[in-house]
PDB file of N, CA and C in Angstrom:
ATOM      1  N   UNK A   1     -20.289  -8.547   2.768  1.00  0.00           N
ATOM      2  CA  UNK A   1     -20.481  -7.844   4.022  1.00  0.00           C
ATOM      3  C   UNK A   1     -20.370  -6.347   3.769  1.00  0.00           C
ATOM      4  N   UNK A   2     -21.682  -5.903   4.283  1.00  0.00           N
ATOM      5  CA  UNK A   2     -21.308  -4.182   3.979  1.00  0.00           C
ATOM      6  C   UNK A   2     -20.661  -3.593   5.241  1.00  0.00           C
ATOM      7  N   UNK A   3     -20.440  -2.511   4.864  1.00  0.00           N
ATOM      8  CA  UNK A   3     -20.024  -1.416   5.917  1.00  0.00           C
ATOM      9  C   UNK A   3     -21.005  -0.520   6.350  1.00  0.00           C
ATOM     10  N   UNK A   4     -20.934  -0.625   7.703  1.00  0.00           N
ATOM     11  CA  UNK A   4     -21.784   0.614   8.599  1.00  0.00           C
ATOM     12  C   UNK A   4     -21.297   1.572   8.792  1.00  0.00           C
ATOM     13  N   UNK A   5     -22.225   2.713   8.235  1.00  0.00           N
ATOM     14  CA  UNK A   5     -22.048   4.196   8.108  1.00  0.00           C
ATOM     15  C   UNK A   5     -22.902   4.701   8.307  1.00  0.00           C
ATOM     16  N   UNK A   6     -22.667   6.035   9.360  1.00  0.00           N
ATOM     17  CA  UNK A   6     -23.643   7.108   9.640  1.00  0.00           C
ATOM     18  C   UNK A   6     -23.145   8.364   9.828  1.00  0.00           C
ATOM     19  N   UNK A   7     -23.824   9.403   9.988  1.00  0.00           N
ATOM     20  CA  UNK A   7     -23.595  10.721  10.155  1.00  0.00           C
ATOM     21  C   UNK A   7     -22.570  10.563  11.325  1.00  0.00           C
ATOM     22  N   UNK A   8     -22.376  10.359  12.222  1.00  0.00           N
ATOM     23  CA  UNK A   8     -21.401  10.305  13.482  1.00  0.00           C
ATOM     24  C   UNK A   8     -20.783   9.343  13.066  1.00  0.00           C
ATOM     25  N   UNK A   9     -20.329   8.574  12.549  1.00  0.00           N
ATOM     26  CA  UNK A   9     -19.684   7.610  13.062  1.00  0.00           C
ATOM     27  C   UNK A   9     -18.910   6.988  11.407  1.00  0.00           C
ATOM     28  N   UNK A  10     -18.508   8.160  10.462  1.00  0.00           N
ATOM     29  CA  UNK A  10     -18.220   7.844   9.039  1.00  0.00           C
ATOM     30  C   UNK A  10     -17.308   6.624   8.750  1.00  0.00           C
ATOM     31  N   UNK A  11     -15.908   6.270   9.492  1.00  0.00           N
ATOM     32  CA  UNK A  11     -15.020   5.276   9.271  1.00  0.00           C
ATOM     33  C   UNK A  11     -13.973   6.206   9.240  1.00  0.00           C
ATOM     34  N   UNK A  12     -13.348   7.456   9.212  1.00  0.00           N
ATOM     35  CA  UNK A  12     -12.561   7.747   8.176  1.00  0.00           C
ATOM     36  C   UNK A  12     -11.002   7.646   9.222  1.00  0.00           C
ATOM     37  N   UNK A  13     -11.497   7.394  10.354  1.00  0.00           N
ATOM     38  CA  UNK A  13     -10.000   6.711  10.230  1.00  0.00           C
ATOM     39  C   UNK A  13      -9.868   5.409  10.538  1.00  0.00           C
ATOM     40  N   UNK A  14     -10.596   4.489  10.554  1.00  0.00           N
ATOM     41  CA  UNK A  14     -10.789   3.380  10.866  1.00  0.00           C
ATOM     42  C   UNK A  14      -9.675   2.950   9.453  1.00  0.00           C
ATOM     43  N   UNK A  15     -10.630   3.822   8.147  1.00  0.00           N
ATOM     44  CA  UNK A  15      -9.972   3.564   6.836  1.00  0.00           C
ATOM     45  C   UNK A  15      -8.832   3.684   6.828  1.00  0.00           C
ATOM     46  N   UNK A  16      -7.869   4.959   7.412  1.00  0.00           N
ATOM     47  CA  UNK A  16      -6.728   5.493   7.150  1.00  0.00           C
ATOM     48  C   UNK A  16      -6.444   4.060   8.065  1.00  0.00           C
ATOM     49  N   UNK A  17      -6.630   3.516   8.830  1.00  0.00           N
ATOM     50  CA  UNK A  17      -5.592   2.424   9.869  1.00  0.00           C
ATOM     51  C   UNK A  17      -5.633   1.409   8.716  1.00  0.00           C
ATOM     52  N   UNK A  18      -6.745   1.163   8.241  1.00  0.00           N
ATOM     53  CA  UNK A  18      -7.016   0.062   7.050  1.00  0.00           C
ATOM     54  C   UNK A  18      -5.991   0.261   5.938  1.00  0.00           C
ATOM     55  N   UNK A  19      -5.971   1.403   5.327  1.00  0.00           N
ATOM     56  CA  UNK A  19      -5.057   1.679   4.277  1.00  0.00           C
ATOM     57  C   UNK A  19      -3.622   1.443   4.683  1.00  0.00           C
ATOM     58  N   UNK A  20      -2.866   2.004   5.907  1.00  0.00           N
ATOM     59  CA  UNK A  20      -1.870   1.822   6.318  1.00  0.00           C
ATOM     60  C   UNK A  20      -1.510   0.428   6.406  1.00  0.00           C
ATOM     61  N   UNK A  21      -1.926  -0.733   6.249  1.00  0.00           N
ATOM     62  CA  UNK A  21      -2.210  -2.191   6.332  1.00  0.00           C
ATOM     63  C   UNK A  21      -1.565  -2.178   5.104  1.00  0.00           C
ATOM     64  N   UNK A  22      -2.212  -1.618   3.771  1.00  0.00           N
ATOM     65  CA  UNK A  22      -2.336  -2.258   2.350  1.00  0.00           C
ATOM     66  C   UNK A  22      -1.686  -1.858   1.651  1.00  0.00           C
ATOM     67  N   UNK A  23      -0.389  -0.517   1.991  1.00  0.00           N
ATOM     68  CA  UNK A  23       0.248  -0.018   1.284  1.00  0.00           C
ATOM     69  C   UNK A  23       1.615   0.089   1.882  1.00  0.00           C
ATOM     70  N   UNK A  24       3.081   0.198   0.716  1.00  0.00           N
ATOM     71  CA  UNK A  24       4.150  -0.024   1.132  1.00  0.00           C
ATOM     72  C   UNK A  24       4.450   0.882   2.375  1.00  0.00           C
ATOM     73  N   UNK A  25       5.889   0.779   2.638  1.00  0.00           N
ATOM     74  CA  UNK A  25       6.581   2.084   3.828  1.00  0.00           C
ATOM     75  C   UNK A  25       6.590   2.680   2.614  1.00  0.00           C
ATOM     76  N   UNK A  26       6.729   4.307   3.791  1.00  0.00           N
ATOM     77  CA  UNK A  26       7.245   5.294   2.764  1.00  0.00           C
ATOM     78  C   UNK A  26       6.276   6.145   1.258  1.00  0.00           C
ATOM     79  N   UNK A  27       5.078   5.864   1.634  1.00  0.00           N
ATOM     80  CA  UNK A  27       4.384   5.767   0.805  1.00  0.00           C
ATOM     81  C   UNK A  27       3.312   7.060   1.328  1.00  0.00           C
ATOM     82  N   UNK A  28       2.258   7.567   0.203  1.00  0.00           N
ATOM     83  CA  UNK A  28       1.493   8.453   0.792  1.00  0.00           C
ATOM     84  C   UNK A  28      -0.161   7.825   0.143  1.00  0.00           C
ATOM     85  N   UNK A  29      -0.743   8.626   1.126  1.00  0.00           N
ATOM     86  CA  UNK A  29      -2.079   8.440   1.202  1.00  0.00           C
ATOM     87  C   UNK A  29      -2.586   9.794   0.884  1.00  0.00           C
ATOM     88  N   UNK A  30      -4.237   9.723  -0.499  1.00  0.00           N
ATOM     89  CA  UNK A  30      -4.586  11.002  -0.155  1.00  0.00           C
ATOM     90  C   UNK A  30      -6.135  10.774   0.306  1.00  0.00           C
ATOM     91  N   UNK A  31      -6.552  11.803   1.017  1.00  0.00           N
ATOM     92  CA  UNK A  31      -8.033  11.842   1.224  1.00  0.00           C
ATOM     93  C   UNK A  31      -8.732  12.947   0.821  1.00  0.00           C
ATOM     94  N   UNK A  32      -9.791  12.731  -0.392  1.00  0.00           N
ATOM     95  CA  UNK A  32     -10.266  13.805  -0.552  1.00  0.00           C
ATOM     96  C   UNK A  32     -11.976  13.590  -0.224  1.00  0.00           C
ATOM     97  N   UNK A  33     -12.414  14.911   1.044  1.00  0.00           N
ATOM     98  CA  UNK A  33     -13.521  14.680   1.655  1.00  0.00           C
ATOM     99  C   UNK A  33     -13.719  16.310   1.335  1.00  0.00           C
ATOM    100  N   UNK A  34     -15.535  16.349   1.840  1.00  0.00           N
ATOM    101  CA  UNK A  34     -15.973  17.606   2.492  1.00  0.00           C
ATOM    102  C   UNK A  34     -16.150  17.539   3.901  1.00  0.00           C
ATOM    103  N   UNK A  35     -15.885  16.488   4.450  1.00  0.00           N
ATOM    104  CA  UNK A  35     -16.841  16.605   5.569  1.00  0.00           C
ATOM    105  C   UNK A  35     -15.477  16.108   6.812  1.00  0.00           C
ATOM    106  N   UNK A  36     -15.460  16.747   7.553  1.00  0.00           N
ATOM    107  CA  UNK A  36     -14.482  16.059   8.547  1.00  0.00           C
ATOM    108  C   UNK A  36     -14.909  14.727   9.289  1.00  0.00           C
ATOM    109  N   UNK A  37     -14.006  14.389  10.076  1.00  0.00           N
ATOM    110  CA  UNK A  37     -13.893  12.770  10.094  1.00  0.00           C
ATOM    111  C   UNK A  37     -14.995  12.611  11.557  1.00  0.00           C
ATOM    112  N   UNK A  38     -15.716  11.353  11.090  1.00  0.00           N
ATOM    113  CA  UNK A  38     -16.811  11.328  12.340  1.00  0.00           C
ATOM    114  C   UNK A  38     -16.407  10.105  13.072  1.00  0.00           C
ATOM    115  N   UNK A  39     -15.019   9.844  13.115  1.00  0.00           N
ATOM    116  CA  UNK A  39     -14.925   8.733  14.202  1.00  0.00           C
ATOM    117  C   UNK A  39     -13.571   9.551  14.760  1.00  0.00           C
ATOM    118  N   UNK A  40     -13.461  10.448  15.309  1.00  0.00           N
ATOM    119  CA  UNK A  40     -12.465  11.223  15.876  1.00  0.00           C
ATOM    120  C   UNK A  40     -11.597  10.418  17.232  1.00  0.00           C
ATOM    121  N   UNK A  41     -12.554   9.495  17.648  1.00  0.00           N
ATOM    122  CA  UNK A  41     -11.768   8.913  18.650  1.00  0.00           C
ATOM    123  C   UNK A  41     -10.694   7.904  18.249  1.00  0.00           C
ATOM    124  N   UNK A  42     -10.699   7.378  17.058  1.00  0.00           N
ATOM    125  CA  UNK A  42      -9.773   6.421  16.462  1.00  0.00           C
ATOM    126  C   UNK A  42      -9.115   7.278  16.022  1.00  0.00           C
ATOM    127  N   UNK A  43      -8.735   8.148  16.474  1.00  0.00           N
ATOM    128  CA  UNK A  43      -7.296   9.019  15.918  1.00  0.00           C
ATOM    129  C   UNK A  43      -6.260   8.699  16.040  1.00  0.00           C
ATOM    130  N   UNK A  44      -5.897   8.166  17.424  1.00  0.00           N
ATOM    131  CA  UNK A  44      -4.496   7.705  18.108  1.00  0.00           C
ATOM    132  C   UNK A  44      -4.560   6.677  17.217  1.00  0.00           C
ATOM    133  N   UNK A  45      -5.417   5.681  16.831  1.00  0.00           N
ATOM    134  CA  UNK A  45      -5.094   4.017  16.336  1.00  0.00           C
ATOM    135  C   UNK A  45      -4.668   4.690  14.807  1.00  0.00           C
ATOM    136  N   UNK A  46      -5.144   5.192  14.287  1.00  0.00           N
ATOM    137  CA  UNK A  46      -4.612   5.887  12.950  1.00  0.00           C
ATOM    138  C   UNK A  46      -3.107   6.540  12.946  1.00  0.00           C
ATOM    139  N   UNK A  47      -3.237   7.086  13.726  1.00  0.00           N
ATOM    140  CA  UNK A  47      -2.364   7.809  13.516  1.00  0.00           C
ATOM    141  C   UNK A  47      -0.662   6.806  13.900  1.00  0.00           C
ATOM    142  N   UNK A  48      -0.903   5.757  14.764  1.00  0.00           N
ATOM    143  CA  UNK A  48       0.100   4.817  14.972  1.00  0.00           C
ATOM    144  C   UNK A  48       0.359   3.698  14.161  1.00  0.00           C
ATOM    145  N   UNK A  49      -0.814   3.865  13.172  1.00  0.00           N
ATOM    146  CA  UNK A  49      -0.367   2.806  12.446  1.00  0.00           C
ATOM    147  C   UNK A  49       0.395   3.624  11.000  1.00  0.00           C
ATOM    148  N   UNK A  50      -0.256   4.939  10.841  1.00  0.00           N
ATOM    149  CA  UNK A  50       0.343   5.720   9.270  1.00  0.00           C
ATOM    150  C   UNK A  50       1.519   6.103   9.746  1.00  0.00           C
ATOM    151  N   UNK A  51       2.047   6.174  10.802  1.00  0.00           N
ATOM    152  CA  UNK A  51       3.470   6.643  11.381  1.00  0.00           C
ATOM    153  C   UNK A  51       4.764   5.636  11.779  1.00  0.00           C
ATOM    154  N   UNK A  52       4.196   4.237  11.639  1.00  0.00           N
ATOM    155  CA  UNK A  52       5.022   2.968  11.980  1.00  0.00           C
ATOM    156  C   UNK A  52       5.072   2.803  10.638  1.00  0.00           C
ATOM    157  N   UNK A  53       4.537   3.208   9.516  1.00  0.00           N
ATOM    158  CA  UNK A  53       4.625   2.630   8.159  1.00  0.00           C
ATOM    159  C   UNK A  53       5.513   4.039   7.353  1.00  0.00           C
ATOM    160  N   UNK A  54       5.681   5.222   8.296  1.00  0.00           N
ATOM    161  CA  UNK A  54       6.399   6.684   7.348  1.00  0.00           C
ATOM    162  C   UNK A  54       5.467   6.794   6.042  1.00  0.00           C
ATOM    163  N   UNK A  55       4.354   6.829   6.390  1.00  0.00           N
ATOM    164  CA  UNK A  55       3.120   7.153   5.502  1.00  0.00           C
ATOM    165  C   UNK A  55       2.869   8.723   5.059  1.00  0.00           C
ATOM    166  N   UNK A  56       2.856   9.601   4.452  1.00  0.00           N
ATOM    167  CA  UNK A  56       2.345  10.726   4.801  1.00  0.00           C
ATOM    168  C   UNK A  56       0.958  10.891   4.193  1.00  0.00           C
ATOM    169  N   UNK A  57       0.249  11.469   4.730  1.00  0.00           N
ATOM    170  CA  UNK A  57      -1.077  12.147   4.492  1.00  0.00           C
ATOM    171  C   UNK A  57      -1.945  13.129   3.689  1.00  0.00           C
ATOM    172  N   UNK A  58      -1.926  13.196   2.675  1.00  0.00           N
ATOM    173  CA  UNK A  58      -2.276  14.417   2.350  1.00  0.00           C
ATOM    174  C   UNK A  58      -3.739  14.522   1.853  1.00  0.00           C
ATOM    175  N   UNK A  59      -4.615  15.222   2.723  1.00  0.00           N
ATOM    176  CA  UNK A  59      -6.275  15.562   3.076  1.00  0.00           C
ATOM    177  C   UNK A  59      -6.530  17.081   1.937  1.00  0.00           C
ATOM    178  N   UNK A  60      -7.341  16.674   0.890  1.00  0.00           N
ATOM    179  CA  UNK A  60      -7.750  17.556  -0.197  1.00  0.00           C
ATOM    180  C   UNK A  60      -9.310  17.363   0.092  1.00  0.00           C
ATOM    181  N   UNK A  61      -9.089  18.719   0.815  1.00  0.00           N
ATOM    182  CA  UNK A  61     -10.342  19.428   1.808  1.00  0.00           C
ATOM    183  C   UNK A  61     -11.173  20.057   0.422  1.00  0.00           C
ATOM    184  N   UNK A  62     -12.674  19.250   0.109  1.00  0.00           N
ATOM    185  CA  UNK A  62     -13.446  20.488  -0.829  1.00  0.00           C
ATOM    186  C   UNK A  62     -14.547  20.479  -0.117  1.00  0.00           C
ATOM    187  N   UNK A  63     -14.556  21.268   1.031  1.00  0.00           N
ATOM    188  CA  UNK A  63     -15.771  21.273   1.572  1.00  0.00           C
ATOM    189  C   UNK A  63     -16.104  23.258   0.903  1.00  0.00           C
ATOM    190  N   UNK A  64     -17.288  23.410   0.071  1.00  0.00           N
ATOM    191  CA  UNK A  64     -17.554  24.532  -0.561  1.00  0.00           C
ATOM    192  C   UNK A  64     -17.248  25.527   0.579  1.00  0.00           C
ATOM    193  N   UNK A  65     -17.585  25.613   2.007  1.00  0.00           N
ATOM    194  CA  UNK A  65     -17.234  26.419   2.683  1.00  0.00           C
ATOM    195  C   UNK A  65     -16.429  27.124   3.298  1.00  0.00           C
ATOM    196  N   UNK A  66     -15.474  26.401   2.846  1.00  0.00           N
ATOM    197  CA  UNK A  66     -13.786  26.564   2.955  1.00  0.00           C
ATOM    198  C   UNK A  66     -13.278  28.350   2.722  1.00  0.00           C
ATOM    199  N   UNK A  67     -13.005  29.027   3.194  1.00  0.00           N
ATOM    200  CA  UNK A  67     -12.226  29.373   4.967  1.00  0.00           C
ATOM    201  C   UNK A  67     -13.858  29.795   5.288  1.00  0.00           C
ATOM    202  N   UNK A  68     -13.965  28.659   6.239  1.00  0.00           N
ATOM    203  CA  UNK A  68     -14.949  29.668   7.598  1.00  0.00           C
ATOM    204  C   UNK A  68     -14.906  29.158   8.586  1.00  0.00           C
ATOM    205  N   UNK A  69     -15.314  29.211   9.793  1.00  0.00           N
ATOM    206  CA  UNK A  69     -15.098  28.459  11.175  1.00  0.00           C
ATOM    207  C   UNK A  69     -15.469  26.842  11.099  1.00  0.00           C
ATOM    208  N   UNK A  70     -16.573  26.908  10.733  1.00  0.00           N
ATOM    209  CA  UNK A  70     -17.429  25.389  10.648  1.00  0.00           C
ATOM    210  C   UNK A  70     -16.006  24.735   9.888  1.00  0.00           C
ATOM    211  N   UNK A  71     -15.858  25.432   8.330  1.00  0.00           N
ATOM    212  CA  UNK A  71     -15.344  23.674   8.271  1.00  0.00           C
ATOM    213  C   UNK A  71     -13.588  24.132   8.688  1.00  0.00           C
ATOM    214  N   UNK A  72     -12.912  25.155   9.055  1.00  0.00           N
ATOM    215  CA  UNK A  72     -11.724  24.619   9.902  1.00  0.00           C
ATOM    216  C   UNK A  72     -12.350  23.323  10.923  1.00  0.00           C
ATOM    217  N   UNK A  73     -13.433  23.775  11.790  1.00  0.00           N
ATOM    218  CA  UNK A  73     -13.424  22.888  12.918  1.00  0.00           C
ATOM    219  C   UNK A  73     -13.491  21.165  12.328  1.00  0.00           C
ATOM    220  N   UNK A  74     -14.090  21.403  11.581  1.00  0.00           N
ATOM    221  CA  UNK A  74     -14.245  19.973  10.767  1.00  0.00           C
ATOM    222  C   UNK A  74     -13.507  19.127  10.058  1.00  0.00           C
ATOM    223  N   UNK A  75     -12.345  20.224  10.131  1.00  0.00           N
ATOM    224  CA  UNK A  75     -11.192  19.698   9.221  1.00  0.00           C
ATOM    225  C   UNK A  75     -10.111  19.868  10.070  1.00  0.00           C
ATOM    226  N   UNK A  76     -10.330  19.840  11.545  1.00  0.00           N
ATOM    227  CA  UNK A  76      -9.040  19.508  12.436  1.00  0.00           C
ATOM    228  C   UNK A  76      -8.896  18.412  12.870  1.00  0.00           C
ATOM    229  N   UNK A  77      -9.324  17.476  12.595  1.00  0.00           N
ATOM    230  CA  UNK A  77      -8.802  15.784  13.191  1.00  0.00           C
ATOM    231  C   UNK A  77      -7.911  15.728  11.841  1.00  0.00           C
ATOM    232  N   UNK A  78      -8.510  15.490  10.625  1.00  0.00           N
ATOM    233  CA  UNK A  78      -7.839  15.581   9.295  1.00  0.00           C
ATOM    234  C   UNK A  78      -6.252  16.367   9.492  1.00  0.00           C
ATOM    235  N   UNK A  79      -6.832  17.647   9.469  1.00  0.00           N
ATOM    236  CA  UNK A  79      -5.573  18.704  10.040  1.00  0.00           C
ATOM    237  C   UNK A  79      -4.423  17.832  10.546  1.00  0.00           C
ATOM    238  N   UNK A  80      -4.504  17.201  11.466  1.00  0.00           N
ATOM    239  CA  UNK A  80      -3.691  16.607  12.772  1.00  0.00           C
ATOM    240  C   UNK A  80      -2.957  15.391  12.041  1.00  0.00           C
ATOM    241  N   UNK A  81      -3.508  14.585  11.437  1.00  0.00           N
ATOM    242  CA  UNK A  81      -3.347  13.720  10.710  1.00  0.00           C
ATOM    243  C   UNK A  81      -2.460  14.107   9.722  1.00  0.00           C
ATOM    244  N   UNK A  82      -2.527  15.413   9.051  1.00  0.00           N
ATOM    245  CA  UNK A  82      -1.677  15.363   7.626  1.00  0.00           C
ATOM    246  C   UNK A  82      -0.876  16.066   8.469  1.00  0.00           C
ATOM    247  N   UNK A  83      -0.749  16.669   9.592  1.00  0.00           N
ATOM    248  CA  UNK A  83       0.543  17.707  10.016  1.00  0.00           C
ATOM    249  C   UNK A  83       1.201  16.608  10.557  1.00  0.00           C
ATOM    250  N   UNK A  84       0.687  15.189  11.515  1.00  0.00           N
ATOM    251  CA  UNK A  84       1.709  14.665  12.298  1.00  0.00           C
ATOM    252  C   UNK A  84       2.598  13.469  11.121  1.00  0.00           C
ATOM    253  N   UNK A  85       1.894  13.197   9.807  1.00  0.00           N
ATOM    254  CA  UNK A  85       2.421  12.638   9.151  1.00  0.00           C
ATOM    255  C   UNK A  85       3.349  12.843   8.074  1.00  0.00           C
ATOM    256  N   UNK A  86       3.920  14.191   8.191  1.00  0.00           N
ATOM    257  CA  UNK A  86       4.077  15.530   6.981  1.00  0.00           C
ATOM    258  C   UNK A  86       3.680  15.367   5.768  1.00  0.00           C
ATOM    259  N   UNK A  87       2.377  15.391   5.800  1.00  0.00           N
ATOM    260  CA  UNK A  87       1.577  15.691   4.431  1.00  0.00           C
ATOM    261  C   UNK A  87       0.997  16.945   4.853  1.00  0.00           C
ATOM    262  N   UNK A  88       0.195  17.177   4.156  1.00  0.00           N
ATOM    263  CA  UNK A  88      -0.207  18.842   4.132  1.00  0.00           C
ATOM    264  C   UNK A  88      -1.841  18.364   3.894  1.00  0.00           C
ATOM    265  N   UNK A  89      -2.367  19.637   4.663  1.00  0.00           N
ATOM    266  CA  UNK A  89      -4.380  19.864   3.633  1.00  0.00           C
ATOM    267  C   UNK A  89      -4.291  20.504   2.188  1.00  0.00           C
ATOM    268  N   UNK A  90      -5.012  20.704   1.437  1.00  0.00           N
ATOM    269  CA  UNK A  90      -4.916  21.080   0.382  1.00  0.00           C
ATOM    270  C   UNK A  90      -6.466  21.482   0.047  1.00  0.00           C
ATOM    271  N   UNK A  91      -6.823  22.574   0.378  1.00  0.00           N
ATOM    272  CA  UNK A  91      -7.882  23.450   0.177  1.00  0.00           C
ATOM    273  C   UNK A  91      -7.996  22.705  -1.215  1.00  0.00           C
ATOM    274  N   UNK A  92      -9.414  22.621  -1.902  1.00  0.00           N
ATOM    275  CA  UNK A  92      -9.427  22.617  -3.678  1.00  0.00           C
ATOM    276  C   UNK A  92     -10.909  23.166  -3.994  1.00  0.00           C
ATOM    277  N   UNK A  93     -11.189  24.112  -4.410  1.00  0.00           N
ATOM    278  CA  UNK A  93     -13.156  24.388  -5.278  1.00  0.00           C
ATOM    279  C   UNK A  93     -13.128  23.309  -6.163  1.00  0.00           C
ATOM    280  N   UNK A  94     -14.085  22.343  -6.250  1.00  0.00           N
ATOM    281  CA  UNK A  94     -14.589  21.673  -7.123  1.00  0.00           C
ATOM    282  C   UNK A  94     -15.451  22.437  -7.948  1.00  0.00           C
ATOM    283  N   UNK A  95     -15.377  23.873  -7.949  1.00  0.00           N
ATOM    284  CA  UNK A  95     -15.979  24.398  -9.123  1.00  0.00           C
ATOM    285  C   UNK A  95     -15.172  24.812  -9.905  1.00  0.00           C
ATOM    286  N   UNK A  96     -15.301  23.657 -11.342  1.00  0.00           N
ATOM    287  CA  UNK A  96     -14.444  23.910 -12.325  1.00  0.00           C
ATOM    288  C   UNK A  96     -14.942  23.678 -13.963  1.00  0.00           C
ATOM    289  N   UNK A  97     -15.083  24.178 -14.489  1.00  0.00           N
ATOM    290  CA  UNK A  97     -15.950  23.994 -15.597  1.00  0.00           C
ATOM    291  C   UNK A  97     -16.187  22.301 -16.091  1.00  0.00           C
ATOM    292  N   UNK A  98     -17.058  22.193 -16.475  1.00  0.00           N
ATOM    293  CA  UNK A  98     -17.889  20.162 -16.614  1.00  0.00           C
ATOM    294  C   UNK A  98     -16.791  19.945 -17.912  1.00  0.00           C
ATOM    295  N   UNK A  99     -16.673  20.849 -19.269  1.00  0.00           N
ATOM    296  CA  UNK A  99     -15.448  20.840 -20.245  1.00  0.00           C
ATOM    297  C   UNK A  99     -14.532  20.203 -19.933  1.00  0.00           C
ATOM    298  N   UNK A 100     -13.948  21.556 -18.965  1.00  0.00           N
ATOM    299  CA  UNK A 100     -12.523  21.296 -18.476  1.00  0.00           C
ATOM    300  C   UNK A 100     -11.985  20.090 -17.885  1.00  0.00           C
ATOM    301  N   UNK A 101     -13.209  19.098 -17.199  1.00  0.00           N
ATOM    302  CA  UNK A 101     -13.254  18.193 -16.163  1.00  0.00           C
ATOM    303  C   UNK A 101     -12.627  17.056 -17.124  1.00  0.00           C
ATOM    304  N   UNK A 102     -13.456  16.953 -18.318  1.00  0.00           N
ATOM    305  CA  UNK A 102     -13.871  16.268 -19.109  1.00  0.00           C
ATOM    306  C   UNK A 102     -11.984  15.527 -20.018  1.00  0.00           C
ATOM    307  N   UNK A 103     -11.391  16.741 -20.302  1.00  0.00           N
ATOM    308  CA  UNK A 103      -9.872  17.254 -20.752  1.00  0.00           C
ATOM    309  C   UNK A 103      -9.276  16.710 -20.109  1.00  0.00           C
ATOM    310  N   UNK A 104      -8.970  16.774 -18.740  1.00  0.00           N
ATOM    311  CA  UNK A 104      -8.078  16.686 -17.771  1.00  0.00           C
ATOM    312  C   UNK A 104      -8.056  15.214 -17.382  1.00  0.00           C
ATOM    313  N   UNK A 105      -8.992  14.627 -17.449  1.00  0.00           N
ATOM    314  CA  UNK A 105      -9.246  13.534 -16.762  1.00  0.00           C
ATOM    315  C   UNK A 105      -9.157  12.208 -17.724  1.00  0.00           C
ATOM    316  N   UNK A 106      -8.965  12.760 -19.098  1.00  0.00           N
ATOM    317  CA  UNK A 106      -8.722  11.749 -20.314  1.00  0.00           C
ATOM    318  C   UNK A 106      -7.093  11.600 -20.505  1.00  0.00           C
ATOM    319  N   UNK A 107      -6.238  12.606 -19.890  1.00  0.00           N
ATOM    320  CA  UNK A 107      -5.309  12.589 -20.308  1.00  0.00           C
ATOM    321  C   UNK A 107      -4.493  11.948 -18.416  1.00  0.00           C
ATOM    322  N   UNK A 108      -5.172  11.270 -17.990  1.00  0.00           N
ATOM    323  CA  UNK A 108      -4.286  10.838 -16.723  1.00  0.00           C
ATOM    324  C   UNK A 108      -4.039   9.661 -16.971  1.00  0.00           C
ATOM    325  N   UNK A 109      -3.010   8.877 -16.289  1.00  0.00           N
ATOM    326  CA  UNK A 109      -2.584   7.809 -16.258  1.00  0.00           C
ATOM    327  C   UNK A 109      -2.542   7.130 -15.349  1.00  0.00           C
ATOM    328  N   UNK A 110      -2.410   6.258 -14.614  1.00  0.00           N
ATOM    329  CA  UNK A 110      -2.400   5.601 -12.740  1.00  0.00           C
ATOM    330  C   UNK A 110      -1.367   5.705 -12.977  1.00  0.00           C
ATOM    331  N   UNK A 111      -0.744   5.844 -11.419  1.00  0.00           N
ATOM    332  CA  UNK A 111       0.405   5.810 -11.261  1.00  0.00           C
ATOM    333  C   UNK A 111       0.786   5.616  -9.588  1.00  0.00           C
ATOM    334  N   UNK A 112       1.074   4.962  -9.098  1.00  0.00           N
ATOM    335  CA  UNK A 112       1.336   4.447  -7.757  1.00  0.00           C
ATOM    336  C   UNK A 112       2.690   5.166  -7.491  1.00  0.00           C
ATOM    337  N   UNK A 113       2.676   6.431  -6.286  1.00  0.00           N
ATOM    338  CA  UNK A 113       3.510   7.391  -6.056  1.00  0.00           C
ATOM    339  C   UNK A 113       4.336   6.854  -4.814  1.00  0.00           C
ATOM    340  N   UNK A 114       5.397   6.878  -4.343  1.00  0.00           N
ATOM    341  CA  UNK A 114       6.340   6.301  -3.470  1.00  0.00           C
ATOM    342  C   UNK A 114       7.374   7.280  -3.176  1.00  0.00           C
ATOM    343  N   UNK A 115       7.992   7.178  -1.776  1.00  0.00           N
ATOM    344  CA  UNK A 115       8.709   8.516  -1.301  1.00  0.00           C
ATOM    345  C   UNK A 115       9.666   7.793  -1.172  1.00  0.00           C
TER     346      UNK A 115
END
């Protein structure tokens, strides 16, 4: 069964309610998007389920346009989400040399993080 996705209507907190399901208390979630969240009305259902679980949030915003009006506005449901859960946004440029990418990413390990 696939998932339905469109320009309005992305999932992204449908997901965050989903994730809050699949992961311990006390635990954090990260989201890294460009685009702010296109189901804004499932905010409340998100946001009651990452807050009954002491989830925190933390939204690693690379939208290239980052500081300008457009994507603050785009990145305030997100916003709301990592402030009411105390996680934080985290501005990041994905412009970083293809090398460097290459280095960094050989030397990680998984690691399942817990508060």
């Amino acid at each position: 069964m696939g998932v339905y996705t469109d320009a309005t209507n992305d999932g992204t907190m449908r997901a965050l309610a989903s994730a809050a399901k699949l992961v311990p208390y006390d635990s954090a979630l990260f989201v890294v998007t460009d685009k702010g969240a296109g189901d804004s009305q499932r905010l409340p259902l998100a946001l009651r389920a990452l807050v009954e679980k002491r989830l925190k949030v933390y939204t690693i915003w690379t939208d290239p346009s980052h500081p300008s009006l457009e994507s603050e506005i785009a990145l305030q449901d997100l916003r709301n989400v990592s402030s009411h859960t105390e996680g934080e946004v985290l501005p990041y440029s994905l412009q970083i040399p293809v090398s460097r990418l290459f280095i960094s990413t050989s030397r990680l390990r998984p690691r399942i993080l817990q508060y």
